[in-house]
C-alpha atoms as a PDB file:
ATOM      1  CA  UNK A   1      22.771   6.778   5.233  1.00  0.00           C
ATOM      2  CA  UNK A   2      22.170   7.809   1.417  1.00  0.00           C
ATOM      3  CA  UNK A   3      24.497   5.474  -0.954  1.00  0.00           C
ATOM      4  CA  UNK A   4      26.401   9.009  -1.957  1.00  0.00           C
ATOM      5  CA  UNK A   5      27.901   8.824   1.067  1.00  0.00           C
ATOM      6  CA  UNK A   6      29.770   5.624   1.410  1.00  0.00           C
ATOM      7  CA  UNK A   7      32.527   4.790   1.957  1.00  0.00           C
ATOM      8  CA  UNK A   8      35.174   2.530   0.128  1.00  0.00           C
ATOM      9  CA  UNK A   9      35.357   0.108   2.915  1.00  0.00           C
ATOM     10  CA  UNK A  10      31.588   0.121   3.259  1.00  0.00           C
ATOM     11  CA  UNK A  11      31.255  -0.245  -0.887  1.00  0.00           C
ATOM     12  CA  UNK A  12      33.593  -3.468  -0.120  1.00  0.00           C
ATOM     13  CA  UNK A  13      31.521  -5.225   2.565  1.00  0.00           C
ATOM     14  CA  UNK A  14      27.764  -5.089   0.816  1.00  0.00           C
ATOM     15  CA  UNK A  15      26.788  -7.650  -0.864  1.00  0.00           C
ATOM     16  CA  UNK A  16      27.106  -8.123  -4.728  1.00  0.00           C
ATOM     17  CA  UNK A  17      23.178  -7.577  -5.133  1.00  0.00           C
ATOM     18  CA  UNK A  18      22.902  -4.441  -3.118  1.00  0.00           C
ATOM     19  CA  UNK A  19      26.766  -3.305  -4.751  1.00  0.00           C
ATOM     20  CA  UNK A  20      24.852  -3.516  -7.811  1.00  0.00           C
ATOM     21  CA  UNK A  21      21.565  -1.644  -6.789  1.00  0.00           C
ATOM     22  CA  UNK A  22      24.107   1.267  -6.254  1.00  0.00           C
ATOM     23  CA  UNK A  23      26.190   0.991  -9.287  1.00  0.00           C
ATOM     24  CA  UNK A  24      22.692   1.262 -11.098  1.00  0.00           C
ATOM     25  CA  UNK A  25      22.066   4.406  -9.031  1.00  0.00           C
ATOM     26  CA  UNK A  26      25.701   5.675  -9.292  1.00  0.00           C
ATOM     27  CA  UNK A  27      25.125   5.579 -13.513  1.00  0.00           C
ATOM     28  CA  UNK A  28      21.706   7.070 -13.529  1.00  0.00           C
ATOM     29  CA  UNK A  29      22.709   9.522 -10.986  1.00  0.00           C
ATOM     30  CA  UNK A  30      23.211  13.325 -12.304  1.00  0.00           C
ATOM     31  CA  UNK A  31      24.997  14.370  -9.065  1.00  0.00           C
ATOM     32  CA  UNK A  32      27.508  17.185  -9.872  1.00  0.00           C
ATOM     33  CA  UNK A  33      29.969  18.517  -7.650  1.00  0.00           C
ATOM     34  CA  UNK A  34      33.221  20.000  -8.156  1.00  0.00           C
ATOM     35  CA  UNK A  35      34.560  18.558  -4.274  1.00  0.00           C
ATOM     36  CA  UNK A  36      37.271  15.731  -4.878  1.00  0.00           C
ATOM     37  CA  UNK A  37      36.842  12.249  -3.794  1.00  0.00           C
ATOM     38  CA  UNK A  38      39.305  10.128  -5.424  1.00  0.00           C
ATOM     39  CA  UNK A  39      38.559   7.060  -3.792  1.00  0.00           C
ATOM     40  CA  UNK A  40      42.287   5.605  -3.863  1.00  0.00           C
ATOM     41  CA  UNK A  41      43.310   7.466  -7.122  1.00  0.00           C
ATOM     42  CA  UNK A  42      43.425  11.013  -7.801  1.00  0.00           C
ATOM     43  CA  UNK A  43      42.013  12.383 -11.009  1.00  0.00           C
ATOM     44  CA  UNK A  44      40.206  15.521  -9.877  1.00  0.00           C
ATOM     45  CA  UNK A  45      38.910  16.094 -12.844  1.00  0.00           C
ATOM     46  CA  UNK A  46      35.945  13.811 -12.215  1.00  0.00           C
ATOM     47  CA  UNK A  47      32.923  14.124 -10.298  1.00  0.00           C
ATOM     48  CA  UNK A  48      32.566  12.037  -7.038  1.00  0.00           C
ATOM     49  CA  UNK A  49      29.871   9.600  -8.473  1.00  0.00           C
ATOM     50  CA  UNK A  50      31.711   9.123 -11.420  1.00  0.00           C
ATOM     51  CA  UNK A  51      34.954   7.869  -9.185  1.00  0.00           C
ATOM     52  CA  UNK A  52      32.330   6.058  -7.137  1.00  0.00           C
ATOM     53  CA  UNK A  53      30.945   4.469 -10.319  1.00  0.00           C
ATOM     54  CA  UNK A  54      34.674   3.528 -11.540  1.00  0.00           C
ATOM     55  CA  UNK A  55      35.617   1.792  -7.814  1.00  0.00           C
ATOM     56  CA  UNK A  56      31.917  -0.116  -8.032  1.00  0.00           C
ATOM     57  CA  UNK A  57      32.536  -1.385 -11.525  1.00  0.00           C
ATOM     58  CA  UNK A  58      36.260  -2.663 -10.600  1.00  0.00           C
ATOM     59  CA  UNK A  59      34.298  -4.118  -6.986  1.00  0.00           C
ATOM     60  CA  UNK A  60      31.875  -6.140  -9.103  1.00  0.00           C
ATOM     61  CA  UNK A  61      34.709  -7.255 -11.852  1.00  0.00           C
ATOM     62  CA  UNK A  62      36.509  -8.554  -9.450  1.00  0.00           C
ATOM     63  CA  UNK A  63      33.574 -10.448  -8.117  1.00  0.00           C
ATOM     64  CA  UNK A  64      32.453 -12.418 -10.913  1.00  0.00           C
ATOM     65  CA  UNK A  65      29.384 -13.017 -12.353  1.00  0.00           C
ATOM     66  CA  UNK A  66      26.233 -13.154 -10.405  1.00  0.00           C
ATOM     67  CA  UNK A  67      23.353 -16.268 -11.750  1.00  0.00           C
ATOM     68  CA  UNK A  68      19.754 -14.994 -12.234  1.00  0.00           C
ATOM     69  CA  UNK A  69      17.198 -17.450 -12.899  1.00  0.00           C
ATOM     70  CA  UNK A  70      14.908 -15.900 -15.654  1.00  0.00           C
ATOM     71  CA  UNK A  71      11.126 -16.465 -15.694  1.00  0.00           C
ATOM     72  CA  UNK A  72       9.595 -16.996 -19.114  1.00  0.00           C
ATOM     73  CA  UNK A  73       6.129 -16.021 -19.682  1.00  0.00           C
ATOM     74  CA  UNK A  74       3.745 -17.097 -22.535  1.00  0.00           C
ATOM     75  CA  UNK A  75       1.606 -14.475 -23.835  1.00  0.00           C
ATOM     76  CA  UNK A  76      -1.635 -16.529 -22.564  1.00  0.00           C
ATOM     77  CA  UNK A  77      -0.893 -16.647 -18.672  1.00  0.00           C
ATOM     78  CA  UNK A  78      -2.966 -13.735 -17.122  1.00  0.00           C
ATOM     79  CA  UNK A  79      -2.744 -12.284 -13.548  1.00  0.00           C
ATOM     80  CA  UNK A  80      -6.041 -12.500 -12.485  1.00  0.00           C
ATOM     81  CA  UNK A  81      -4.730  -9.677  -9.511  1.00  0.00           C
ATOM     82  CA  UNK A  82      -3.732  -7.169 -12.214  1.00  0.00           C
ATOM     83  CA  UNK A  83      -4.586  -3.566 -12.071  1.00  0.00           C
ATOM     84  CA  UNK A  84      -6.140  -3.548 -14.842  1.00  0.00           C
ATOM     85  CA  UNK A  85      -8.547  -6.313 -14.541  1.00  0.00           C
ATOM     86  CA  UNK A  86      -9.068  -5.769 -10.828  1.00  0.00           C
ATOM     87  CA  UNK A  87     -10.744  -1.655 -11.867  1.00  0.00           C
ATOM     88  CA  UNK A  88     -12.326  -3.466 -14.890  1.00  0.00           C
ATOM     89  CA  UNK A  89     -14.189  -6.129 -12.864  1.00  0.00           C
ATOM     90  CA  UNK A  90     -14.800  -3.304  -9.986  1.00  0.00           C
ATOM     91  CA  UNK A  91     -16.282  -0.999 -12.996  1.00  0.00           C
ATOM     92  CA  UNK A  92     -18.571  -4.086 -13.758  1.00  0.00           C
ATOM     93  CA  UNK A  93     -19.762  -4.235  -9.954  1.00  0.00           C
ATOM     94  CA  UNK A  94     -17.923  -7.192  -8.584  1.00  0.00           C
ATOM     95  CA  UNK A  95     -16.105  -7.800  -5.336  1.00  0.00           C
ATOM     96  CA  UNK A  96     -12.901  -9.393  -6.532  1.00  0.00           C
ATOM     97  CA  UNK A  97     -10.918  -9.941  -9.346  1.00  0.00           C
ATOM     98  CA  UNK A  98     -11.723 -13.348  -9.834  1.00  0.00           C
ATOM     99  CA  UNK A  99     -15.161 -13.612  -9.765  1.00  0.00           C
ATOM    100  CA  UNK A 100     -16.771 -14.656 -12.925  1.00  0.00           C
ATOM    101  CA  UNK A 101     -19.942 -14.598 -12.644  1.00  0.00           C
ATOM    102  CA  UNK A 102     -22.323 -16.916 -15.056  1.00  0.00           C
ATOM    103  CA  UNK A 103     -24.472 -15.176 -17.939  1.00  0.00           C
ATOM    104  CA  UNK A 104     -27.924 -14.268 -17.105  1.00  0.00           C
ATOM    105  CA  UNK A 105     -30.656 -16.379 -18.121  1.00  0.00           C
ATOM    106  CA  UNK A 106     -33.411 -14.856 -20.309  1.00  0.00           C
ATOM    107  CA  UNK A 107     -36.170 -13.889 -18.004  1.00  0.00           C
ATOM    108  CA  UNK A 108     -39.664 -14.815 -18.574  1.00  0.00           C
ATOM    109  CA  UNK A 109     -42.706 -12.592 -16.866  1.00  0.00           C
ATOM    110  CA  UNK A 110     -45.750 -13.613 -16.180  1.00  0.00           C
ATOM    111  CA  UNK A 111     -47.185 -13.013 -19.724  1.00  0.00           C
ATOM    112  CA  UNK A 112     -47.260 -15.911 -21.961  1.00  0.00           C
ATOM    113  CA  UNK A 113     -48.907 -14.574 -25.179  1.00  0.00           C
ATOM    114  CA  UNK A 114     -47.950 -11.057 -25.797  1.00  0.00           C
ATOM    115  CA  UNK A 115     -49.841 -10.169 -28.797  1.00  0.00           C
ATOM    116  CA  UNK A 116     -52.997 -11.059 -26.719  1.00  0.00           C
ATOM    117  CA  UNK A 117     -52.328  -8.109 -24.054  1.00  0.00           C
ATOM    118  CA  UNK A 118     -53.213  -5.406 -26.854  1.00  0.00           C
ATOM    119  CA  UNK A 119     -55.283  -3.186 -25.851  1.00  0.00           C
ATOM    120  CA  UNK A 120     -55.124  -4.271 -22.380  1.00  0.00           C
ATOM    121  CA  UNK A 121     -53.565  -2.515 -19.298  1.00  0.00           C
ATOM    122  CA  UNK A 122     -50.240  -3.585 -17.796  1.00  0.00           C
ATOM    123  CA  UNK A 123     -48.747  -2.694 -14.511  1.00  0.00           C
ATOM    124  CA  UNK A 124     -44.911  -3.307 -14.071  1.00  0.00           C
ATOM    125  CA  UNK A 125     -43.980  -5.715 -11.696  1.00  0.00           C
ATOM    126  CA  UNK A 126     -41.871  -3.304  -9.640  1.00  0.00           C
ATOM    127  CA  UNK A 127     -44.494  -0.932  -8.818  1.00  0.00           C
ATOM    128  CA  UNK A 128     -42.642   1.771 -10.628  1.00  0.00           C
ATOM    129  CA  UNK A 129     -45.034   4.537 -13.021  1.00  0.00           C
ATOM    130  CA  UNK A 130     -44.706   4.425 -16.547  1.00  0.00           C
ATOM    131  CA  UNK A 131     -43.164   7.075 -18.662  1.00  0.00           C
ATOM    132  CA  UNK A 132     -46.558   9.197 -18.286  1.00  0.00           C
ATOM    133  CA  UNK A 133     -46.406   8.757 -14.442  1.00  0.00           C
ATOM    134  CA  UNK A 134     -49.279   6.471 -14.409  1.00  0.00           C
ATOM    135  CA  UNK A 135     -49.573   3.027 -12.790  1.00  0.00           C
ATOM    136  CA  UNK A 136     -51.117   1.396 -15.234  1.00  0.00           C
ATOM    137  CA  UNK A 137     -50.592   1.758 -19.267  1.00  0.00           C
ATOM    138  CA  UNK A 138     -52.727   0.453 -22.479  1.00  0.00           C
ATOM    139  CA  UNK A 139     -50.574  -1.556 -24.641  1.00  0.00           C
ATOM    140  CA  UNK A 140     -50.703  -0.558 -28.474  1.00  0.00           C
ATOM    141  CA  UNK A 141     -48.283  -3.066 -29.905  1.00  0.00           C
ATOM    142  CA  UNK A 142     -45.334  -5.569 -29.020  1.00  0.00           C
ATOM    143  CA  UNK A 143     -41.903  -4.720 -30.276  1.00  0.00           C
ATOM    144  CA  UNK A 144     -38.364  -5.495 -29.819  1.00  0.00           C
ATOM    145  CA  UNK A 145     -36.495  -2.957 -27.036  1.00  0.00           C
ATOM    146  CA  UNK A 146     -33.827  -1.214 -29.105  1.00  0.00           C
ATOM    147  CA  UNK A 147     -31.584  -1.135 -25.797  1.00  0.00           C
ATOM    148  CA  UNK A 148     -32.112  -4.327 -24.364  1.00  0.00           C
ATOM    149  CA  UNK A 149     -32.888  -6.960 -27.743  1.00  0.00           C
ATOM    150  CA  UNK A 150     -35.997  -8.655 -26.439  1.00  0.00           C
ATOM    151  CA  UNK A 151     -39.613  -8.609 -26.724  1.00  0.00           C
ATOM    152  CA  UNK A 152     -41.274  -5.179 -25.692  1.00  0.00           C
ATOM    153  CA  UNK A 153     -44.857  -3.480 -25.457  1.00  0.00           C
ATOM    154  CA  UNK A 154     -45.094   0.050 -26.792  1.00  0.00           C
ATOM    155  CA  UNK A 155     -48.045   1.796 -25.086  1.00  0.00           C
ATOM    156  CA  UNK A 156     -50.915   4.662 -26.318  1.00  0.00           C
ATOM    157  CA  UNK A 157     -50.199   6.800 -23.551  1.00  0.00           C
ATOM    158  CA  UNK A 158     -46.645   7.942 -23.633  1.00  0.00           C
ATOM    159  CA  UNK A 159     -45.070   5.971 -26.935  1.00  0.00           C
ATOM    160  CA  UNK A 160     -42.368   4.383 -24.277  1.00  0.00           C
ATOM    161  CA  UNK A 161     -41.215   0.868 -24.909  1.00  0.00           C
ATOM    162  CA  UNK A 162     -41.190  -1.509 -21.721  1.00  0.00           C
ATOM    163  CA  UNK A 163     -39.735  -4.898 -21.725  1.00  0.00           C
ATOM    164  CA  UNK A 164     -43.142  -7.258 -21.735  1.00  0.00           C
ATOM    165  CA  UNK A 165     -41.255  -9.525 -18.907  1.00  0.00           C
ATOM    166  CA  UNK A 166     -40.900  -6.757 -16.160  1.00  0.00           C
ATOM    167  CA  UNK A 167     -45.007  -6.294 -17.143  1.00  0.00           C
ATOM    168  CA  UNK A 168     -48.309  -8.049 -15.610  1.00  0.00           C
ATOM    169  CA  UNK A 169     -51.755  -7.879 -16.801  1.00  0.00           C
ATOM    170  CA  UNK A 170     -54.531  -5.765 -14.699  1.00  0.00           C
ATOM    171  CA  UNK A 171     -56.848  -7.686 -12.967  1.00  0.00           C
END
């Protein structure tokens, strides 16, 4: 049964919290329609949910005042479950919404001394070709990787820049 349709009797036997649900309905309501209702008093020229409105408000004045506890929260408390967060943390590749994970330590590759592996051939450590589809490359120099912020080896044959801990030396 829709809340348009009820009666004064029924209006009179909810209960104050769902009376108010439809007086909040009833004044956001744009419901026009030029059939009477008077609902006890008879001034056609309203609309029916504007009578309804007027018998709710009397209903709930007559009822008194209705206690609400209200919640108070500080700008620091974050929901951990929020939509937000939860896409965020999904975007990042994690399971739930909770799940910190710790920061990575810096990895360290088999090379110890990388300006000794000039002019020497590396192989990466997961079997992947370099830039010029070979398996092994010559270094030419160590750098810094612009993408990544640590220690690098450019190489002669393509100019790419590996990181030197992903590399091993040829045997």
């Amino acid at each position: 049964m829709s809340w348009q349709n009820l009666t004064q009797e029924q209006l009179e036997a909810l209960p104050t919290h769902r009376l108010l649900e439809v007086y909040k309905r009833c004044r956001s309501a744009v419901y026009n329609s030029n059939t009477c209702m008077c609902w006890g008093h008879c001034t056609c020229t309203e609309t029916p949910v504007e009578a309804m409105r007027k018998s709710i408000k009397a209903i709930l004045d007559g009822r008194g005042h209705v206690e609400t506890t209200e919640v108070k929260v500080t700008p620091k408390t974050r929901n951990p479950f929020s939509q937000r967060r939860f896409r965020k943390n999904l975007a990042r590749g994690y399971a739930s919404p909770l799940y910190n994970p710790k920061p990575a330590e810096p990895r360290t590759g088999t090379i110890t001394d990388l300006e000794s592996c000039v002019g020497r051939q590396v192989f990466k450590t997961s079997k992947k070709p370099f830039k010029s589809k070979l398996v092994y490359n010559t270094v030419s120099g160590v750098t810094m990787n612009p993408h990544t912020k640590r220690k690098a080896f450019t190489f002669e044959e393509d100019g790419s820049v590996v990181d030197a801990h992903i590399c091993s030396l040829r045997k």
